[in-house]
PDB file of N, CA and C in Angstrom:
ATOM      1  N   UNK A   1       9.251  -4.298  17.406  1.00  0.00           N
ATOM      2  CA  UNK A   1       9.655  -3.230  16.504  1.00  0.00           C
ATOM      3  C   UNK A   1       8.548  -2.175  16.482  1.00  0.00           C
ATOM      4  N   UNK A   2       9.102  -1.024  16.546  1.00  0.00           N
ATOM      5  CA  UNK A   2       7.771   0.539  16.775  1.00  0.00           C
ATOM      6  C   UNK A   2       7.175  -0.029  15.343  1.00  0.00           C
ATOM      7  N   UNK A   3       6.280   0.647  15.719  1.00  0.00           N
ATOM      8  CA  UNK A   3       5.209   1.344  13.503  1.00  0.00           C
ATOM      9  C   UNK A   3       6.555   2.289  12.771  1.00  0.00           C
ATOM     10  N   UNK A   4       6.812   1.556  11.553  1.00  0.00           N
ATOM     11  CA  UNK A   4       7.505   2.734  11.040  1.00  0.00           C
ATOM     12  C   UNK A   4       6.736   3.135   9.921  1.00  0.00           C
ATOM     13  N   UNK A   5       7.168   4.315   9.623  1.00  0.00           N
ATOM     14  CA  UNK A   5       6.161   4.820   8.747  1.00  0.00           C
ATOM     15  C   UNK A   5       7.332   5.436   7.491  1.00  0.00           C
ATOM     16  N   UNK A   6       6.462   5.592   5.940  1.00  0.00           N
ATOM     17  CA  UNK A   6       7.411   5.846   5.261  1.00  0.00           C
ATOM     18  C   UNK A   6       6.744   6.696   4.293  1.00  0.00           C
ATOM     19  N   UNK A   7       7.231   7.207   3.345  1.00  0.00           N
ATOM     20  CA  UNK A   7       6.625   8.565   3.069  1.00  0.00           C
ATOM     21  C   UNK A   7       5.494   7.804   1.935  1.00  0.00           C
ATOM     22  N   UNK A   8       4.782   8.502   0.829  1.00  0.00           N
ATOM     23  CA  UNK A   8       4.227   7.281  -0.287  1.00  0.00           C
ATOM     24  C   UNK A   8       5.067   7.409  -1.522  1.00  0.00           C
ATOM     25  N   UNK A   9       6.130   8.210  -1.616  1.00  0.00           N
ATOM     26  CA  UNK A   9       7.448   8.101  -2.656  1.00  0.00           C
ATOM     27  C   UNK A   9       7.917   6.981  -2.385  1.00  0.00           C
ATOM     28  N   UNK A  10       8.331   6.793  -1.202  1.00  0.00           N
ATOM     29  CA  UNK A  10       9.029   5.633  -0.592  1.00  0.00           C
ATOM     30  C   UNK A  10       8.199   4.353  -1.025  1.00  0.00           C
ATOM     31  N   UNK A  11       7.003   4.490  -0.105  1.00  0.00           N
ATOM     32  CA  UNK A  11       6.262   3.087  -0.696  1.00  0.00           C
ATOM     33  C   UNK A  11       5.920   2.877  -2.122  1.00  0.00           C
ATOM     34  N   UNK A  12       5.651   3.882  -2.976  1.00  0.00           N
ATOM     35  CA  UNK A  12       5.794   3.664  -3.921  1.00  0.00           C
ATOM     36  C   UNK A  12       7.185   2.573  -4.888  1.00  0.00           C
ATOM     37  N   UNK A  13       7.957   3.347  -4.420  1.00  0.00           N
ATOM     38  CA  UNK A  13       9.388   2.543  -4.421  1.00  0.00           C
ATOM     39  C   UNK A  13       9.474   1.295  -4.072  1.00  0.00           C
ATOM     40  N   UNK A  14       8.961   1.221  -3.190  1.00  0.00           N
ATOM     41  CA  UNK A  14       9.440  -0.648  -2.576  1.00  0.00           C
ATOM     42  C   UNK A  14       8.249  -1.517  -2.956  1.00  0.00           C
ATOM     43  N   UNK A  15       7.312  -1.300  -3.516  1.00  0.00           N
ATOM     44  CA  UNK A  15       5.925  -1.687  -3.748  1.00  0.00           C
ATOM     45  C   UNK A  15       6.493  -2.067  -5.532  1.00  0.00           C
ATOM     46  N   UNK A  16       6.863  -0.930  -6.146  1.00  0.00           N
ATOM     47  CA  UNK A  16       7.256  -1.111  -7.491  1.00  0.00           C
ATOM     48  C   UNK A  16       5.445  -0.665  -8.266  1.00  0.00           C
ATOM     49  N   UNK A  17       4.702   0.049  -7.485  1.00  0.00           N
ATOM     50  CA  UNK A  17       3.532   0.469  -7.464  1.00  0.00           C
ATOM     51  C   UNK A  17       3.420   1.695  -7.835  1.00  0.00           C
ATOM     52  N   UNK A  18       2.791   2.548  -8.506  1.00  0.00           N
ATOM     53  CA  UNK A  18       2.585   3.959  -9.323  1.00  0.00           C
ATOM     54  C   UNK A  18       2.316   4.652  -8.100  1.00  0.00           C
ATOM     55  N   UNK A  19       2.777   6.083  -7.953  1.00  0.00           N
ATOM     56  CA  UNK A  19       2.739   6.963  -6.323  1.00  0.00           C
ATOM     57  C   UNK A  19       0.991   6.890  -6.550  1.00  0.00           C
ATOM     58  N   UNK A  20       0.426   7.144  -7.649  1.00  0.00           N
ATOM     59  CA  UNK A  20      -1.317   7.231  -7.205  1.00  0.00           C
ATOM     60  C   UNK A  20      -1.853   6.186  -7.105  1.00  0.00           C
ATOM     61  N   UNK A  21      -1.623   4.744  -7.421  1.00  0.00           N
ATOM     62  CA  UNK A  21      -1.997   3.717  -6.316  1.00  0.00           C
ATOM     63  C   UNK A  21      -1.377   3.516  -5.170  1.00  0.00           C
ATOM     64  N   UNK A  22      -0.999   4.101  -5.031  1.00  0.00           N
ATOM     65  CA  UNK A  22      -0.079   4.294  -3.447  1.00  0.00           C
ATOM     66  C   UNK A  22      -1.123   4.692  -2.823  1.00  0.00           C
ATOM     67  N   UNK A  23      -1.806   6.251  -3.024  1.00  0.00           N
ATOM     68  CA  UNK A  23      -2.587   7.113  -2.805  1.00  0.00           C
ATOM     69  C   UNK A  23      -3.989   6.360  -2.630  1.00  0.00           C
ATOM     70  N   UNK A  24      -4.348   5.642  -3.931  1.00  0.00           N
ATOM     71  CA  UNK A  24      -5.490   4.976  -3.911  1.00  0.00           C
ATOM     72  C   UNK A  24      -5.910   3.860  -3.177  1.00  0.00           C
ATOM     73  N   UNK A  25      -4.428   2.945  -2.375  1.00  0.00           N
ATOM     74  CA  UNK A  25      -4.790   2.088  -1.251  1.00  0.00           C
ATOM     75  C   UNK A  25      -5.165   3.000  -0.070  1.00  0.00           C
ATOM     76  N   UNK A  26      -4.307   4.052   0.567  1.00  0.00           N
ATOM     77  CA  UNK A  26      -4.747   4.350   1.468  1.00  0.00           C
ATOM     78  C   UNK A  26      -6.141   5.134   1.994  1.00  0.00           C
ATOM     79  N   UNK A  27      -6.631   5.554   0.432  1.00  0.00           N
ATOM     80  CA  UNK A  27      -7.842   6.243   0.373  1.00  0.00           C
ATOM     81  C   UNK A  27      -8.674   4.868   0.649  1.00  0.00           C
ATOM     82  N   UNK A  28      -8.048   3.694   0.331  1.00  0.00           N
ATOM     83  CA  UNK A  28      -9.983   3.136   0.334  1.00  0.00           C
ATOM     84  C   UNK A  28      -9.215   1.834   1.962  1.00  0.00           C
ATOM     85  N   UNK A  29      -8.258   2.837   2.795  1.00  0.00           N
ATOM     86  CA  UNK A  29      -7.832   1.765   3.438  1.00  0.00           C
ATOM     87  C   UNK A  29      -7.129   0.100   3.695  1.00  0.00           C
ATOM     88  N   UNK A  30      -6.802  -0.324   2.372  1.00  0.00           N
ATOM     89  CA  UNK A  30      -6.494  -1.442   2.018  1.00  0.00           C
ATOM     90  C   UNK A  30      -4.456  -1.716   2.836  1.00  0.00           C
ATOM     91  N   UNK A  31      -4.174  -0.351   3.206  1.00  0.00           N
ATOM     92  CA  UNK A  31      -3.075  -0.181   3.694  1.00  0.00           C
ATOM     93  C   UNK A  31      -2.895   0.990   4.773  1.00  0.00           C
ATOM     94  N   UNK A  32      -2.286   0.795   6.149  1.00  0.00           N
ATOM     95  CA  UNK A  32      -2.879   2.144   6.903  1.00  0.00           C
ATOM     96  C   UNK A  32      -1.546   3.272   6.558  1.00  0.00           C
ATOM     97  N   UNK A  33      -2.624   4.692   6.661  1.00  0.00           N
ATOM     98  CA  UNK A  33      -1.740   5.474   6.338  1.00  0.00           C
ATOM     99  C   UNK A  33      -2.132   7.080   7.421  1.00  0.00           C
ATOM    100  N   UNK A  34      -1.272   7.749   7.975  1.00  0.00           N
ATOM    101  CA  UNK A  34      -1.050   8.849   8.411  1.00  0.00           C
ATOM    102  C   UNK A  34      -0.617   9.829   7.768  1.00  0.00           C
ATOM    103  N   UNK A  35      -1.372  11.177   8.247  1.00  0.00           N
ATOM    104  CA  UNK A  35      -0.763  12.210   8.063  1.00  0.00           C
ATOM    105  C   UNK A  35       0.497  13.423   8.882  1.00  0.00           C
ATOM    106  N   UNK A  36       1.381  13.134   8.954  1.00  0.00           N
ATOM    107  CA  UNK A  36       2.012  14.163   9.514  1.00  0.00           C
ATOM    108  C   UNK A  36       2.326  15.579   9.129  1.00  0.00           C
ATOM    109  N   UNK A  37       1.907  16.566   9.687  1.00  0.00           N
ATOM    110  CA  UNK A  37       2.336  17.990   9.271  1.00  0.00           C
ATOM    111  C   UNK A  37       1.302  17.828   7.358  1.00  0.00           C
ATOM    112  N   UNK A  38       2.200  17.986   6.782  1.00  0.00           N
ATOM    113  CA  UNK A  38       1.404  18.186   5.308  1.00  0.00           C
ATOM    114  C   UNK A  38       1.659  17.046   4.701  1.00  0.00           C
ATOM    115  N   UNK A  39       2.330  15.758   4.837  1.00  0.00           N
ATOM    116  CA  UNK A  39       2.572  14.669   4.364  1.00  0.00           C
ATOM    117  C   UNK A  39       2.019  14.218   4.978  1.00  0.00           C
ATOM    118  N   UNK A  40       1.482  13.073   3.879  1.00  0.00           N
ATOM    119  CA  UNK A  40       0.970  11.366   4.055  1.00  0.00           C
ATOM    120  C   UNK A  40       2.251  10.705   4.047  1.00  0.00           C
ATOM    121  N   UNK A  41       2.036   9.414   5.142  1.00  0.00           N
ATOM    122  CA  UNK A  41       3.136   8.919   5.210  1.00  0.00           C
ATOM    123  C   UNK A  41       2.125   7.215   5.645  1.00  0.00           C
ATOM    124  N   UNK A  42       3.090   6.255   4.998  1.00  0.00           N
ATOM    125  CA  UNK A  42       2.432   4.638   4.986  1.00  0.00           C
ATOM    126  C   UNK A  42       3.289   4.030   6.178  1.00  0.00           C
ATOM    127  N   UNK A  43       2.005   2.722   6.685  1.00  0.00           N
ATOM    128  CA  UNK A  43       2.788   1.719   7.576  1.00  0.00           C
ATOM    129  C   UNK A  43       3.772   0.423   7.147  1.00  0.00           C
ATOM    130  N   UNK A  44       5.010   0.821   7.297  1.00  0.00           N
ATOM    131  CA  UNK A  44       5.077  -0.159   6.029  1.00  0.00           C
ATOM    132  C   UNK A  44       5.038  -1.217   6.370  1.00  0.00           C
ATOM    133  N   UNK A  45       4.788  -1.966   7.607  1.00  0.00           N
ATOM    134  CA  UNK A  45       4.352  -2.880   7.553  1.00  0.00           C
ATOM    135  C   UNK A  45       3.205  -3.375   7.212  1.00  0.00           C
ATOM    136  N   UNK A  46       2.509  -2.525   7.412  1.00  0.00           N
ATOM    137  CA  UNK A  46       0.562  -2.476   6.506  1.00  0.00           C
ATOM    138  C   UNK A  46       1.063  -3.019   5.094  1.00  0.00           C
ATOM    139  N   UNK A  47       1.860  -2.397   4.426  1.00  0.00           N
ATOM    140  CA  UNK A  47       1.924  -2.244   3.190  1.00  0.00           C
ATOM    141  C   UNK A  47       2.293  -3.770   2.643  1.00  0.00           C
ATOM    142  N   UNK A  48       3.796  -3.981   3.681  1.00  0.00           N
ATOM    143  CA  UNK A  48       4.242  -5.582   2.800  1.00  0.00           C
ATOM    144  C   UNK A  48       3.318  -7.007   3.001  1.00  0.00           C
ATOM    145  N   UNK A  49       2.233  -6.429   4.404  1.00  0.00           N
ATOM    146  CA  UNK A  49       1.148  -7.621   4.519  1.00  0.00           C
ATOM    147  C   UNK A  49       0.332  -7.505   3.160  1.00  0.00           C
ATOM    148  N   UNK A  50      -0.302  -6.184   2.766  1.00  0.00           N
ATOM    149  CA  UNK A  50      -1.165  -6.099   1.607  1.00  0.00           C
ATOM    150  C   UNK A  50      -0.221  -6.583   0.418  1.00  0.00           C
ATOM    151  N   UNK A  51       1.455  -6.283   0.456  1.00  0.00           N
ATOM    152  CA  UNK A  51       2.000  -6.838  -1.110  1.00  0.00           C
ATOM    153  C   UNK A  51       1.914  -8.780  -0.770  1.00  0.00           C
ATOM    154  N   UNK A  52       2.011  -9.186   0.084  1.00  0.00           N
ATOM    155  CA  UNK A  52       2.016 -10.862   0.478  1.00  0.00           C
ATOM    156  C   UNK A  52       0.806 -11.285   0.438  1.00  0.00           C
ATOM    157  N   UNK A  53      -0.300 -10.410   0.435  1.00  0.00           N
ATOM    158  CA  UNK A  53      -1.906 -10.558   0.116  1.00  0.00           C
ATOM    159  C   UNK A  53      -2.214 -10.683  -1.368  1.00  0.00           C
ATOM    160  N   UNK A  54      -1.353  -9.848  -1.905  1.00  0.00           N
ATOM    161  CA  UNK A  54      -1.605  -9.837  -3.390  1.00  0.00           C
ATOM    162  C   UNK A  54      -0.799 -10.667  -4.229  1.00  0.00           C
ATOM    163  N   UNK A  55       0.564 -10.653  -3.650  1.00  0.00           N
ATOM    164  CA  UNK A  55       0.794 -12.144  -4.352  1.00  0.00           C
ATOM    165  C   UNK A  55       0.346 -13.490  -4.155  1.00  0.00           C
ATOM    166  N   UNK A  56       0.221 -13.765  -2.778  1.00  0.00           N
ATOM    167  CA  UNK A  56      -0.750 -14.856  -2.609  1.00  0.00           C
ATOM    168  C   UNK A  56      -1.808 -15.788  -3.797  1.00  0.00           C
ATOM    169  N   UNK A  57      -2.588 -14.048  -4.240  1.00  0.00           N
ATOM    170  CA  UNK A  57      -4.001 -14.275  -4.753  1.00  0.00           C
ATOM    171  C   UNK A  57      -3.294 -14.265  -6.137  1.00  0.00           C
ATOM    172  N   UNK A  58      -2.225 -13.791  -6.577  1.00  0.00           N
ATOM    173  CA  UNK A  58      -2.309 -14.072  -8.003  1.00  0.00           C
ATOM    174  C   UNK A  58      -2.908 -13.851  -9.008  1.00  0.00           C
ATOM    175  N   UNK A  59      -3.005 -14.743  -9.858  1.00  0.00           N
ATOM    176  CA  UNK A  59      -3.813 -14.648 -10.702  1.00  0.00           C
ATOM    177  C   UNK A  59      -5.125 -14.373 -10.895  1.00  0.00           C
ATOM    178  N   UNK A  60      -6.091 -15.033  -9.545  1.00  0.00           N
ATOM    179  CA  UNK A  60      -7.642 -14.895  -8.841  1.00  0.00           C
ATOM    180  C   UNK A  60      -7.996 -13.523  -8.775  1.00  0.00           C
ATOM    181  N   UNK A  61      -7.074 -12.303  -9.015  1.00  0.00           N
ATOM    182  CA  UNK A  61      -7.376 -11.027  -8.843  1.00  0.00           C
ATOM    183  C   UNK A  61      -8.324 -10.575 -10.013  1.00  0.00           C
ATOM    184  N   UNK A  62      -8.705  -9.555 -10.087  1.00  0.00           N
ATOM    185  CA  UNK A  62      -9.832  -8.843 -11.145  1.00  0.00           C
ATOM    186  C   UNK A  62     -11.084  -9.940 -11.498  1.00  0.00           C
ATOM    187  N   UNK A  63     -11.974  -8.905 -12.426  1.00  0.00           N
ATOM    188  CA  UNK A  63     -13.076  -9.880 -13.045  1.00  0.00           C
ATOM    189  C   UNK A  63     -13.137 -11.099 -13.417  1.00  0.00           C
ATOM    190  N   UNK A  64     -14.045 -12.177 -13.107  1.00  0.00           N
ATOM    191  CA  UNK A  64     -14.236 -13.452 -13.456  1.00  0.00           C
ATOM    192  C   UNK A  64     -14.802 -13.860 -14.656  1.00  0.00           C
ATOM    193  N   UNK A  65     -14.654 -14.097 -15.841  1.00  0.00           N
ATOM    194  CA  UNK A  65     -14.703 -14.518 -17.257  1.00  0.00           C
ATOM    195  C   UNK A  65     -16.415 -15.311 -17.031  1.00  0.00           C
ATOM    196  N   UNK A  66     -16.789 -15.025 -17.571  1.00  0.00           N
ATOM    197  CA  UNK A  66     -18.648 -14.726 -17.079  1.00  0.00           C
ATOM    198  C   UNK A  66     -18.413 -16.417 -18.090  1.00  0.00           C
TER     199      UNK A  66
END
């Protein structure tokens, strides 16, 4: 299957993720993302490995209770 790519409205959408963490994975790379013409546009397969990454981890996510 090619790379498909999808806009970050879109991933936003299928993520169920706010459009500026959309923005904020691809800024720090955690999901790959292109620019075409004046749009950013996501891999969405990048994307559903990072959502199967994060459910995975669950609960283990954020700060650890010192």
């Amino acid at each position: 299957m090619a790379d498909e790519w999808i806009t970050v409205r879109e991933a936003a959408r299928l993520s169920g993720y706010h459009i500026e963490h959309i923005r904020r994975l691809t800024r720090t790379r955690e999901v790959k993302a292109r620019k075409f013409a004046t749009v950013w546009q996501v891999n969405r397969q990048s994307l559903l490995e990072y959502l199967t990454k994060v459910k995975e981890l669950g609960d283990r996510r954020g700060p650890k209770p010192a």
